[in-house]
N, C-alpha and C. Protein backbone atom coordinates (compact mmCIF):
# COMPACT_ATOMS: atom_id res chain seq x y z
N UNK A 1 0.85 -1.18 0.00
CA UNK A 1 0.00 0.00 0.00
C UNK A 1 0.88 1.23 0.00
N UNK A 2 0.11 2.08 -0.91
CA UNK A 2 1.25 3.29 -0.70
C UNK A 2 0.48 4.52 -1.52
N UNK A 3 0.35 5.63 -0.84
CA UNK A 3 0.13 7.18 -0.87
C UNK A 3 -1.01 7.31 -0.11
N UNK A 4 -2.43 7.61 -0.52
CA UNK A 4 -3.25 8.47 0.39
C UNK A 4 -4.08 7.48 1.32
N UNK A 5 -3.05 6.52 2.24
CA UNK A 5 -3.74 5.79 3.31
C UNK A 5 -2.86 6.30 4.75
N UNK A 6 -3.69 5.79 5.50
CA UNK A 6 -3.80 5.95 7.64
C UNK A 6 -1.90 5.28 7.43
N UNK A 7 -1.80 4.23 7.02
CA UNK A 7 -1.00 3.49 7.48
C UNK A 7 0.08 2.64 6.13
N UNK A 8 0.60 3.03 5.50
CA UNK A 8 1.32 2.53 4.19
C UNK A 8 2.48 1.71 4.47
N UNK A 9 2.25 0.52 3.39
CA UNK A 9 3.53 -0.50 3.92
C UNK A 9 3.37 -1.65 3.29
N UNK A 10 3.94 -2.66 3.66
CA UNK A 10 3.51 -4.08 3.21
C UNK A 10 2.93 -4.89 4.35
N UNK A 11 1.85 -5.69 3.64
CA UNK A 11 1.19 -6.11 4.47
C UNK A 11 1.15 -7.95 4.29
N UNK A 12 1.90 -8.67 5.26
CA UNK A 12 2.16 -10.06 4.74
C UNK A 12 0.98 -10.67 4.73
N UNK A 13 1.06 -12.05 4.62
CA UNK A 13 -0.22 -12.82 4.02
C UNK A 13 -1.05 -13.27 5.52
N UNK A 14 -0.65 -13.57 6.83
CA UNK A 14 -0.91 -13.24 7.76
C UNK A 14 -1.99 -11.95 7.67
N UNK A 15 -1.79 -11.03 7.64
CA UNK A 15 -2.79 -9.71 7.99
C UNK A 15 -4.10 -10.21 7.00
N UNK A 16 -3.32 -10.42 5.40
CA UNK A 16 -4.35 -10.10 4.16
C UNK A 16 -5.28 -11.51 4.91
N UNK A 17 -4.96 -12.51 5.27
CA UNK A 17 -5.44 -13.73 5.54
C UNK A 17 -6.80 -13.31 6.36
N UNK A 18 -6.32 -12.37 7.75
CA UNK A 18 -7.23 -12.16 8.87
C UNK A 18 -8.70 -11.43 8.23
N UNK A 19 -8.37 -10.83 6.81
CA UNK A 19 -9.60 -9.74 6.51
C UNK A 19 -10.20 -11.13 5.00
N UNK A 20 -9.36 -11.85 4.55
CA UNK A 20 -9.56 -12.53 3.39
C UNK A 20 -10.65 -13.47 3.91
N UNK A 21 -11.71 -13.39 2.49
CA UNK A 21 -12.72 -14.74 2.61
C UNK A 21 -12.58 -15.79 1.67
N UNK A 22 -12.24 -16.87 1.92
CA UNK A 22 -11.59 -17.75 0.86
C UNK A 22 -10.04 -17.76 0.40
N UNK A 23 -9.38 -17.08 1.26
CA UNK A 23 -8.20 -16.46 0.86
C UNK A 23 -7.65 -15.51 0.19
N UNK A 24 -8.78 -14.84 -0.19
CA UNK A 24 -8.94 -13.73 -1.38
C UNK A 24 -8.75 -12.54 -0.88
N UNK A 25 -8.08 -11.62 -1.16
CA UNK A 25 -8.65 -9.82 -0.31
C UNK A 25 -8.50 -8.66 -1.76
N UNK A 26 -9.62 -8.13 -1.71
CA UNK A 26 -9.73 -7.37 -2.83
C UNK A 26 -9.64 -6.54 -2.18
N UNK A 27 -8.82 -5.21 -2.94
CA UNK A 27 -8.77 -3.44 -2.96
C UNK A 27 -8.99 -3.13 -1.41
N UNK A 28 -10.46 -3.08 -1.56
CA UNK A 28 -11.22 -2.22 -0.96
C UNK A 28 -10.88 -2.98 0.69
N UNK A 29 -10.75 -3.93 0.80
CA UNK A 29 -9.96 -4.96 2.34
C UNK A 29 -8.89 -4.47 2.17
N UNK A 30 -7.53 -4.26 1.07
CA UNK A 30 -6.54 -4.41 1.89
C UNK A 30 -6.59 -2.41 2.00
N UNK A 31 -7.62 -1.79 1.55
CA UNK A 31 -7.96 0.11 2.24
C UNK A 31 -7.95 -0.34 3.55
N UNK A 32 -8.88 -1.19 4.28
CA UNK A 32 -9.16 -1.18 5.56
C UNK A 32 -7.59 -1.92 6.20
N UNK A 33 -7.02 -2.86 5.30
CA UNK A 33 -5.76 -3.26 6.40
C UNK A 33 -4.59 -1.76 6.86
N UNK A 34 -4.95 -0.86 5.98
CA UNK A 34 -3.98 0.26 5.58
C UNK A 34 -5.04 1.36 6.70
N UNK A 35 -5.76 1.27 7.14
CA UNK A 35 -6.63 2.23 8.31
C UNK A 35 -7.20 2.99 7.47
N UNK A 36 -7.17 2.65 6.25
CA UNK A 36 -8.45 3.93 5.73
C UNK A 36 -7.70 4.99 4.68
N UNK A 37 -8.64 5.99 4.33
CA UNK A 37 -7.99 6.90 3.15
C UNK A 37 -7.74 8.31 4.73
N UNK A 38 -6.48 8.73 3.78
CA UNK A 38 -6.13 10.27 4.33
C UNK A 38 -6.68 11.14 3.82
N UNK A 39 -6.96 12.41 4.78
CA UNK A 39 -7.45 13.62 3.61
C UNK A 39 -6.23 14.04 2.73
N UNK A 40 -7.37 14.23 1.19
CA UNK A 40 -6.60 14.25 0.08
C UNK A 40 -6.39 13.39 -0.72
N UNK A 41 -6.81 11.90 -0.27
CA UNK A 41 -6.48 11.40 -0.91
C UNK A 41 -7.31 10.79 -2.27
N UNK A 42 -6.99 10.73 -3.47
CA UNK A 42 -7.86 10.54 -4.40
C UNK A 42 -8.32 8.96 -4.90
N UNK A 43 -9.41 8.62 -4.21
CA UNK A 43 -9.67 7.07 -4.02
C UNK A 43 -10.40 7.13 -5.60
N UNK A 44 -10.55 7.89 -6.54
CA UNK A 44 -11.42 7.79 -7.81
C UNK A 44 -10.09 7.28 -8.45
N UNK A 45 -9.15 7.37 -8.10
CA UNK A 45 -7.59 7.35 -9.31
C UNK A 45 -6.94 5.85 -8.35
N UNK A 46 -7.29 5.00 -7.64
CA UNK A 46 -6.47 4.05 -7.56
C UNK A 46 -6.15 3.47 -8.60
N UNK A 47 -5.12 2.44 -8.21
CA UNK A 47 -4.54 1.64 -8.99
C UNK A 47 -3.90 0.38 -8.41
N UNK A 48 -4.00 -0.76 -9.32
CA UNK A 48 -3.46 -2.13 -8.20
C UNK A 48 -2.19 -2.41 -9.24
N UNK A 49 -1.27 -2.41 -9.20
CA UNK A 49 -0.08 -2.67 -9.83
C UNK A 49 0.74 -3.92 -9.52
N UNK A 50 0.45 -4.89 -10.64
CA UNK A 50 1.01 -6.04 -10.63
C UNK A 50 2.29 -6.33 -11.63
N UNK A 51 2.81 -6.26 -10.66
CA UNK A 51 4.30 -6.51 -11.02
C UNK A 51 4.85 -7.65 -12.16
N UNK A 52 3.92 -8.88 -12.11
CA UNK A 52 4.33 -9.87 -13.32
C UNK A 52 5.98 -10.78 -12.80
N UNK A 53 6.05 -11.26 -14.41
CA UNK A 53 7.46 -12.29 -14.39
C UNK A 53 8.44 -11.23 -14.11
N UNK A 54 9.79 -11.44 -14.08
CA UNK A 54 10.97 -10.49 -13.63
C UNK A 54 11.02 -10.04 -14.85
N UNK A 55 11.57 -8.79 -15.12
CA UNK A 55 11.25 -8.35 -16.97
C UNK A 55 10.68 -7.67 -17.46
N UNK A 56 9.55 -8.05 -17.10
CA UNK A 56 7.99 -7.61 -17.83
C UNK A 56 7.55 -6.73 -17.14
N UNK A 57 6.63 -5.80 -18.00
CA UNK A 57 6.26 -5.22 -17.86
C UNK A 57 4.71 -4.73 -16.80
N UNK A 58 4.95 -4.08 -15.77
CA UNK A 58 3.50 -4.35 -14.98
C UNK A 58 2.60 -3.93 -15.31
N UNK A 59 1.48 -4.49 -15.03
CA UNK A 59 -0.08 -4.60 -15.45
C UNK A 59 -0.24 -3.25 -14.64
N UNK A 60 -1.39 -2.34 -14.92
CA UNK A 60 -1.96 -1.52 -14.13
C UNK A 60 -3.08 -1.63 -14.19
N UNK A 61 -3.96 -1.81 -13.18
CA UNK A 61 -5.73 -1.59 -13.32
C UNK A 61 -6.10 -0.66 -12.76
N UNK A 62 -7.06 -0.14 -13.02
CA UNK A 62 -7.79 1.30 -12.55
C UNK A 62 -9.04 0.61 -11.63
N UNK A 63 -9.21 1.15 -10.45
CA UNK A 63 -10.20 0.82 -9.36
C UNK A 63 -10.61 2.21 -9.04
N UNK A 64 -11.74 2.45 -9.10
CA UNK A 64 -12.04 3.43 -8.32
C UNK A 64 -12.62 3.31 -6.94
N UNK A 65 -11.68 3.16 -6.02
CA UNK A 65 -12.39 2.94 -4.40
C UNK A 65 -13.33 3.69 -4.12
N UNK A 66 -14.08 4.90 -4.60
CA UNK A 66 -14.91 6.31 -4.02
C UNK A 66 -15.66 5.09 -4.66
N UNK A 67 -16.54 4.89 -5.67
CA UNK A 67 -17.37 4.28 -6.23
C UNK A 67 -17.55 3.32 -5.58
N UNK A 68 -16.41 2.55 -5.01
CA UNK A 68 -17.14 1.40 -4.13
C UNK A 68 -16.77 1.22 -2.72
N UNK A 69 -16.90 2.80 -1.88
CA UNK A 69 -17.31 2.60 -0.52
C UNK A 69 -18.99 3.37 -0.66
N UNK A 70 -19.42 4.08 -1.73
CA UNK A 70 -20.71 5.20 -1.90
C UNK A 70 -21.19 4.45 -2.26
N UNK A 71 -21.08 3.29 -2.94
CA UNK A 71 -22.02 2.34 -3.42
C UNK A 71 -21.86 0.54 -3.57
N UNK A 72 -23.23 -0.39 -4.17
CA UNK A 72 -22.96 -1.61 -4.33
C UNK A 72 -22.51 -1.70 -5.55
N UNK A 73 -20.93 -2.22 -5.38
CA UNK A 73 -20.61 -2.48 -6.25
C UNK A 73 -19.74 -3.86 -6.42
N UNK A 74 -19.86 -4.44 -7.43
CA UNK A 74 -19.64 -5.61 -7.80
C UNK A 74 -17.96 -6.04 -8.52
N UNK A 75 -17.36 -4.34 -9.01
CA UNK A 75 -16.24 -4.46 -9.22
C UNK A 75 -14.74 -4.45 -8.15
N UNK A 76 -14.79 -4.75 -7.48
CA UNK A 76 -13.88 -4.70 -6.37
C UNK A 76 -12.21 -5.33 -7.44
N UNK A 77 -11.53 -4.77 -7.54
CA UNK A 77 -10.31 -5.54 -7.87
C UNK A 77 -9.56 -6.59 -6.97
N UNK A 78 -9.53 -8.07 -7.49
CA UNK A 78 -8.63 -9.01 -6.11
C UNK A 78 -7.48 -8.82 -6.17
N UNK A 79 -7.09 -9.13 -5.07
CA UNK A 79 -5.02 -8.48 -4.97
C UNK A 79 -5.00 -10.08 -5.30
N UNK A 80 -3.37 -9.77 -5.80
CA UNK A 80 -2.40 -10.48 -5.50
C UNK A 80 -1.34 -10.81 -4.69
N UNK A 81 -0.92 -11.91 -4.34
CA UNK A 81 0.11 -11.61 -3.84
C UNK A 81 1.26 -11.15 -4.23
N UNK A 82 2.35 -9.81 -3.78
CA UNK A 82 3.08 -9.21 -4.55
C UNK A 82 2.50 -7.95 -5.40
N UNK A 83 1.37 -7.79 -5.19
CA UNK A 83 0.61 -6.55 -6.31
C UNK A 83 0.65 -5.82 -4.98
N UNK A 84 0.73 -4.12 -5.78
CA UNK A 84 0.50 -2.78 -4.84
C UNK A 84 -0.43 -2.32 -5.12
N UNK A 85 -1.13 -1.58 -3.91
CA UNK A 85 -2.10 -1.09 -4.32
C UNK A 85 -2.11 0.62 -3.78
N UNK A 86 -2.08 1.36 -4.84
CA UNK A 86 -1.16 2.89 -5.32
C UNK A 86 -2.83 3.71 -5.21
N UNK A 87 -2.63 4.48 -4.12
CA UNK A 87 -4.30 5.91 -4.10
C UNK A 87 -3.21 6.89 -4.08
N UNK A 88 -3.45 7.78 -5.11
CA UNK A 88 -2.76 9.20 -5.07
C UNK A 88 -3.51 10.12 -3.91
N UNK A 89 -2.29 10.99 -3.88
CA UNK A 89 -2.72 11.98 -2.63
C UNK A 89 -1.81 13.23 -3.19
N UNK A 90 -1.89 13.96 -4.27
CA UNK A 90 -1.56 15.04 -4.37
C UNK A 90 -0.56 14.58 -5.76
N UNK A 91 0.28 16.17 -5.28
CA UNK A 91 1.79 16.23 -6.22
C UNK A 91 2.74 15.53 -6.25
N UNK A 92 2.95 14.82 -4.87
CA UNK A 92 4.23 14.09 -4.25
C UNK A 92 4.94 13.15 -4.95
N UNK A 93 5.80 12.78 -3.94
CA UNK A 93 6.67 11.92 -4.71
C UNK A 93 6.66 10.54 -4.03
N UNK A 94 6.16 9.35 -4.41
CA UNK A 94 6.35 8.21 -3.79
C UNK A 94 7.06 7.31 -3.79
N UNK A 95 7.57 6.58 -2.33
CA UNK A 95 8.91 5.81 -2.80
C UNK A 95 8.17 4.64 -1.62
N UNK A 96 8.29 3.63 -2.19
CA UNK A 96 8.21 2.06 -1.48
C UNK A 96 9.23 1.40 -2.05
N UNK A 97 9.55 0.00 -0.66
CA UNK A 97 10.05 -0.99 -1.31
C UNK A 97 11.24 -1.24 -0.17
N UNK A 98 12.50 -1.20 -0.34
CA UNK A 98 13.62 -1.72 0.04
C UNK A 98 14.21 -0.41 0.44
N UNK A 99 13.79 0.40 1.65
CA UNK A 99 14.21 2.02 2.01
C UNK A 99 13.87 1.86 3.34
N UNK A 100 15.10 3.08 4.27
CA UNK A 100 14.44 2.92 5.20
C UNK A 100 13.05 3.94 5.73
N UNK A 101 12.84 4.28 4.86
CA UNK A 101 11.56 5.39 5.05
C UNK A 101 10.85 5.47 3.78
N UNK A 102 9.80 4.98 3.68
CA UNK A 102 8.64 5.05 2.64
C UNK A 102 7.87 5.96 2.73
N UNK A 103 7.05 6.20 1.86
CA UNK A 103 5.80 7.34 1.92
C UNK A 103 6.10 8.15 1.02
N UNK A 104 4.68 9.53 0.66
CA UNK A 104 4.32 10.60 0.22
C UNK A 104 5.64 11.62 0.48
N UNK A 105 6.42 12.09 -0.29
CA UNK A 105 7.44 13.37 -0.19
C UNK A 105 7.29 14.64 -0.84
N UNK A 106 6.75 15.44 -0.75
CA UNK A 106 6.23 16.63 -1.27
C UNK A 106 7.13 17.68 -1.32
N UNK A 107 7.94 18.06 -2.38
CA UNK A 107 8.75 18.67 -3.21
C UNK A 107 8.91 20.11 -2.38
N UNK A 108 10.17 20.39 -2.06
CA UNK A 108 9.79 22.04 -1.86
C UNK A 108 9.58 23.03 -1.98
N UNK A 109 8.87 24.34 -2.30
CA UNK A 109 8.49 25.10 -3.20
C UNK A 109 9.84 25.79 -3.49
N UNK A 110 10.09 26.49 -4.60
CA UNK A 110 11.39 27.22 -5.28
C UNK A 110 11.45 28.27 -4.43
N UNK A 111 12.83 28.66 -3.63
CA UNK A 111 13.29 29.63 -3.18
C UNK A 111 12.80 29.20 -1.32
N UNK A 112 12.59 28.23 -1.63
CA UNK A 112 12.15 28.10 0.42
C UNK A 112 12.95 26.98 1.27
């Protein structure tokens, strides 16, 4: 998980397991493993980014989470294991992965 959530990070199969039914956890479960959206953050522009074979090129799907906490909806995207799941929250700059500090970095304005 990473930009406009409570809590951004990786979340092992343990956690996804505790919210998963059938073993499954779509989008909108692993929002709630992440504590929720931050203000600002733009849940119409997610994205679940699956990484693929070593090489290749990753898949991107478009989810719109606003559409399916306001309503019944039937499209929920299922994670993978190894897939991110990316809510913008502004201009920033995002860095996950193998760092010791992840998250949203917001550029500094010129001359400050």
């Amino acid at each position: 998980m990473i930009g406009g959530v409570q809590h951004p990070g990786y979340f092992d199969q343990l956690h996804v397991q505790a919210v998963a039914r059938g073993g499954r956890v779509t989008a909108s479960q692993a929002l709630a493993l992440a504590g929720g959206l931050v203000n600002g953050a733009l849940a119409e522009r997610a994205q679940v980014i699956r990484r693929g074979a070593p090489g290749a090129t990753p898949q991107i799907e478009s989810v719109n989470l606003h559409a399916l906490m306001t309503a019944s909806s039937q499209n929920d995207a299922l994670m993978q294991p190894g897939d991110t799941l990316f809510i913008p929250q502004g201009e920033g700059i995002y860095v996950l992965g193998d760092v010791r500090k992840g998250g949203v970095f917001y550029p500094r304005p010129a001359g400050g």
